[in-house]
N, C-alpha and C. Protein backbone atom coordinates (compact mmCIF):
# COMPACT_ATOMS: atom_id res chain seq x y z
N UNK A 1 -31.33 15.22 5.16
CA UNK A 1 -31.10 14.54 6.42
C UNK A 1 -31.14 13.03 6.24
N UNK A 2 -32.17 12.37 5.14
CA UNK A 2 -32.38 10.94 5.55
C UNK A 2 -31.20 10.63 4.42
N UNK A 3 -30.48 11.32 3.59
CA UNK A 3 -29.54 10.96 2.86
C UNK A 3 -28.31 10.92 3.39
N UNK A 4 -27.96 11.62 4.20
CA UNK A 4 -26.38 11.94 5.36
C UNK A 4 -26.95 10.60 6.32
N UNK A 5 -28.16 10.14 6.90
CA UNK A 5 -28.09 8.42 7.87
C UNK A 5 -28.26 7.59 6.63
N UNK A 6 -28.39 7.42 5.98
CA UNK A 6 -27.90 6.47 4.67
C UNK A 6 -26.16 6.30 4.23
N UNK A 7 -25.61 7.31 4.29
CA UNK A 7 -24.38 7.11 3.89
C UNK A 7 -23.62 6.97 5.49
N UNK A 8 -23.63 7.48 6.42
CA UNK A 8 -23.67 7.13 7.54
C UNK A 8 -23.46 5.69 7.80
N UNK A 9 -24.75 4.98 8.09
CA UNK A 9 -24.82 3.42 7.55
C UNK A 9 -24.50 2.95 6.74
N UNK A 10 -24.03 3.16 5.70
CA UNK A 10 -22.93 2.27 4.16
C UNK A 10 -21.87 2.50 5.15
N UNK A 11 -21.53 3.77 5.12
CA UNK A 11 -20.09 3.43 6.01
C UNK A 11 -19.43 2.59 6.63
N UNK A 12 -20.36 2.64 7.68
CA UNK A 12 -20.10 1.97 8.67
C UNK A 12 -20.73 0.54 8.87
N UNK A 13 -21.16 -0.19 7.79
CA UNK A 13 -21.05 -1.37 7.16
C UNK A 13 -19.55 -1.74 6.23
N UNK A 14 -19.93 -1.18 5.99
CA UNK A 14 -18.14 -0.70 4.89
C UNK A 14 -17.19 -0.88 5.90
N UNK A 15 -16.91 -0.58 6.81
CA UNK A 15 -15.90 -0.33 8.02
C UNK A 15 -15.79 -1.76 8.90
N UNK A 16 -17.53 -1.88 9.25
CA UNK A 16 -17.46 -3.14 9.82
C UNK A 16 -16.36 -4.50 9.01
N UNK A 17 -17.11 -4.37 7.62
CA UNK A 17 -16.45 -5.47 6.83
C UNK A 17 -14.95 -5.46 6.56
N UNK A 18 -14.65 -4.35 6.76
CA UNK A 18 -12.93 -3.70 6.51
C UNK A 18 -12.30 -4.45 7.41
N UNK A 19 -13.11 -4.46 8.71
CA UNK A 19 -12.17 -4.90 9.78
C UNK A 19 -12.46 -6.57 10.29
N UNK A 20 -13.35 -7.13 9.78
CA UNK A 20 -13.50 -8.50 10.03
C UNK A 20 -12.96 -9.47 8.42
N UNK A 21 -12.56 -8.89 7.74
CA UNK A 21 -12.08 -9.59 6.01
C UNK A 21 -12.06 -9.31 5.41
N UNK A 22 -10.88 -10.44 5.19
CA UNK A 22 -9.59 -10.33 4.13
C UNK A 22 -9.90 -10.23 3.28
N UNK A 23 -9.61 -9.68 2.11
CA UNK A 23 -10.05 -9.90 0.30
C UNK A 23 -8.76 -10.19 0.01
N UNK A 24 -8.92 -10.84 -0.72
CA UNK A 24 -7.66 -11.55 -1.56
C UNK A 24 -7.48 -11.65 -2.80
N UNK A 25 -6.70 -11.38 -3.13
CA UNK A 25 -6.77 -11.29 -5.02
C UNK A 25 -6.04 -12.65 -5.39
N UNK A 26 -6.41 -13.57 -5.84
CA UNK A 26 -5.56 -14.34 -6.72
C UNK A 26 -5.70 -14.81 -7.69
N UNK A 27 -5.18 -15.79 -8.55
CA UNK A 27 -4.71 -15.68 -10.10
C UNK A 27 -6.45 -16.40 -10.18
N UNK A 28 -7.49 -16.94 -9.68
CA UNK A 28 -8.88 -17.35 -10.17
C UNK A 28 -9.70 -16.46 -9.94
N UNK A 29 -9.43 -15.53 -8.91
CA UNK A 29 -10.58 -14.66 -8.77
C UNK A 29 -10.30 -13.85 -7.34
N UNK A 30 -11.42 -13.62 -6.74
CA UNK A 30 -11.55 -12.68 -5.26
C UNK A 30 -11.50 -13.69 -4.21
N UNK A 31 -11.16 -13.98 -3.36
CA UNK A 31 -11.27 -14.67 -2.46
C UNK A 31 -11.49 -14.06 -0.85
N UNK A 32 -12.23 -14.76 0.00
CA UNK A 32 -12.59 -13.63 1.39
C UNK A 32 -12.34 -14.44 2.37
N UNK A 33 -11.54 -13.91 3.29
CA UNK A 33 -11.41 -15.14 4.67
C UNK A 33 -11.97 -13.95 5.94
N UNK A 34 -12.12 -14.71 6.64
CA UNK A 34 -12.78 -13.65 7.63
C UNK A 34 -11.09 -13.90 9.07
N UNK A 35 -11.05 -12.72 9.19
CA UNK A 35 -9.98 -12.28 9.93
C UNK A 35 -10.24 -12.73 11.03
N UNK A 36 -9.01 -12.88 12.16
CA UNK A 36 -8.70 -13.63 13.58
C UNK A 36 -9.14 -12.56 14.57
N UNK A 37 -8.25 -11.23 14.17
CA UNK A 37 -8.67 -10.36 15.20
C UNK A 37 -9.38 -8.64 14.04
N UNK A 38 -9.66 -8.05 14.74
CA UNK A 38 -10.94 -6.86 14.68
C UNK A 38 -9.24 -6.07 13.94
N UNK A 39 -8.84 -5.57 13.50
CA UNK A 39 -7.77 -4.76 12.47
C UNK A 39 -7.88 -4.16 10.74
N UNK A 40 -7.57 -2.96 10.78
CA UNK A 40 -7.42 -2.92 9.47
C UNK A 40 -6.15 -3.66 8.39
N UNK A 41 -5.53 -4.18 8.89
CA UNK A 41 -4.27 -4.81 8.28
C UNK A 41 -4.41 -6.01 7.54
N UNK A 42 -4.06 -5.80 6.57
CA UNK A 42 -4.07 -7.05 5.08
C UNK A 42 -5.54 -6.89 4.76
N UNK A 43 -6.41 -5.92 4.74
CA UNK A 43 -8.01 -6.56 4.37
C UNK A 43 -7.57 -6.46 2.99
N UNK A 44 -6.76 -5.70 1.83
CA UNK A 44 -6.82 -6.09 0.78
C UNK A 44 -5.46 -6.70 0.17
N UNK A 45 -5.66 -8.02 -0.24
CA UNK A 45 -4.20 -8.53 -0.41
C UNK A 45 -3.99 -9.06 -1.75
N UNK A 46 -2.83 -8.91 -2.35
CA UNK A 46 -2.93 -9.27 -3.59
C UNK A 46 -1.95 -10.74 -3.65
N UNK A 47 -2.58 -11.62 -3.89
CA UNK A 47 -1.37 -12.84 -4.23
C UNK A 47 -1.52 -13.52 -5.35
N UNK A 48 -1.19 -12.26 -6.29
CA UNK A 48 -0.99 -12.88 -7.50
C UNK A 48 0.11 -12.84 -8.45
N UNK A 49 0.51 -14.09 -9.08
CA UNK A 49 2.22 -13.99 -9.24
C UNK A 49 3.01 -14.41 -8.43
N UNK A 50 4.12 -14.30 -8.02
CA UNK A 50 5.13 -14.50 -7.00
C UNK A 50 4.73 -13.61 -5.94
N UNK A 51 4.02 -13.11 -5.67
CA UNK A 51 3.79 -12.46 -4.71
C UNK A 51 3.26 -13.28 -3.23
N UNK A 52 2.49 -14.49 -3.83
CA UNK A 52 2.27 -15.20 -2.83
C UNK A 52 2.74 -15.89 -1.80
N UNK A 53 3.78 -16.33 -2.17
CA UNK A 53 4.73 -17.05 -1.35
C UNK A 53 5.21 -16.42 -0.16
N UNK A 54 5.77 -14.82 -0.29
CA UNK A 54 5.67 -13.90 0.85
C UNK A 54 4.50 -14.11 2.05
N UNK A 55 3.53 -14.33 1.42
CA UNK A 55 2.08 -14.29 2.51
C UNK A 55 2.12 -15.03 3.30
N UNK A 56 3.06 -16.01 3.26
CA UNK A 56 2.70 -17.28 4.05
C UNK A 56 3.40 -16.72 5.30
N UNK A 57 4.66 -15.87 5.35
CA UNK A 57 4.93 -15.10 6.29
C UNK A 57 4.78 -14.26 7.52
N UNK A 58 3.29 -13.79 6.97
CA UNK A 58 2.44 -12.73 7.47
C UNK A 58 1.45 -13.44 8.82
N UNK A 59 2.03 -13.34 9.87
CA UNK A 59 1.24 -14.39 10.72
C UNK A 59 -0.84 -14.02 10.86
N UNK A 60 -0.81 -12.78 11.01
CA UNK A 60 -2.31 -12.28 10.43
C UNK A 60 -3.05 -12.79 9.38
N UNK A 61 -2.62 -13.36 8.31
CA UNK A 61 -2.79 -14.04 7.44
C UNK A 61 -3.11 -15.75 7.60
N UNK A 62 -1.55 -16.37 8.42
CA UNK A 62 -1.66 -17.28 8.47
C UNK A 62 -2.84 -17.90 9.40
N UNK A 63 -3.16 -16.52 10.71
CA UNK A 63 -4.17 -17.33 11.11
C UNK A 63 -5.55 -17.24 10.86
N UNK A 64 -5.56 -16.80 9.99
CA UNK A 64 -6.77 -16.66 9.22
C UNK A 64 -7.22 -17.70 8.07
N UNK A 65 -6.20 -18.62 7.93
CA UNK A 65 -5.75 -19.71 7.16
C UNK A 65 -5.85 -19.69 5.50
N UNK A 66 -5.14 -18.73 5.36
CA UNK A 66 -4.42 -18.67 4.07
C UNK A 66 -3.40 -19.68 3.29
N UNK A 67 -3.23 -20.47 3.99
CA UNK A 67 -2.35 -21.69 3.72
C UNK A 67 -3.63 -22.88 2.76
N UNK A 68 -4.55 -22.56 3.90
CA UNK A 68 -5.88 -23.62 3.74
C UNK A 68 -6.36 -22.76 1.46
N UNK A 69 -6.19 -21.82 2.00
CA UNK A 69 -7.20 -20.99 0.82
C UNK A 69 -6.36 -21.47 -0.30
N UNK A 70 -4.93 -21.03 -0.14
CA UNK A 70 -3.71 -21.42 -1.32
C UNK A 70 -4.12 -22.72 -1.87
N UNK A 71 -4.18 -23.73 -0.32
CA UNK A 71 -3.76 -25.04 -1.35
C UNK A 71 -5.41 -25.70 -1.97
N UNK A 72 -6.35 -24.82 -1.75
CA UNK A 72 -7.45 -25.24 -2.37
C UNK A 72 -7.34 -24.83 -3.79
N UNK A 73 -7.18 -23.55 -3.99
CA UNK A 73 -6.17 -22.97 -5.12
C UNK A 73 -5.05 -24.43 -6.10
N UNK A 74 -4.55 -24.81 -5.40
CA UNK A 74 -3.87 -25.53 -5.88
C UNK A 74 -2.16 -25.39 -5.25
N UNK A 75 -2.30 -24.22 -4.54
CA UNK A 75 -0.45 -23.79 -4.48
C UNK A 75 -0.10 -23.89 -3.06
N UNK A 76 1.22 -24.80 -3.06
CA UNK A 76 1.52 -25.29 -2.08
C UNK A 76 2.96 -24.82 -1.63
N UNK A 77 3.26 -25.16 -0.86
CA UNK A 77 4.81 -24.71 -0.20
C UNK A 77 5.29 -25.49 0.37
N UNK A 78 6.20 -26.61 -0.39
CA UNK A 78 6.88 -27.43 0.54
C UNK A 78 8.53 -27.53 1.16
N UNK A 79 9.02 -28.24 1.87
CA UNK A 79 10.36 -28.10 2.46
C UNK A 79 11.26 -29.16 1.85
């Protein structure tokens, strides 16, 4: 019994964090932004490679300020 409210609670810590942030993969390491709204969408994102440039697309992303994270990174997108 006290082992089923233990995993219970990981869970649903696990879940909580699923739905408030982003993980991000990029070419230095893990990176975590904490999400705009309560969703499972993009919590795991990979922008590594050319893959990144797509992201900037993703308005869930953007307002979570992934633009900000990139260019601390170093990578920028200009016109």
């Amino acid at each position: 019994m006290k082992i089923g409210i233990i995993i219970v609670i990981i869970l649903g810590l696990l879940t909580a964090g699923a739905l408030n942030y982003h993980i991000i993969l990029v070419d230095g390491g893990i990176k975590i932004l904490k999400k705009a709204d309560m969703t499972l969408e993009y919590t795991f994102v990979d922008a590594r490679g050319a893959k990144k440039f797509k992201l900037f697309l993703i308005p869930e992303l953007a307002e979570a300020g992934l633009k900000e994270l990139l260019r601390e990174e170093g990578i920028t997108v200009e016109r």
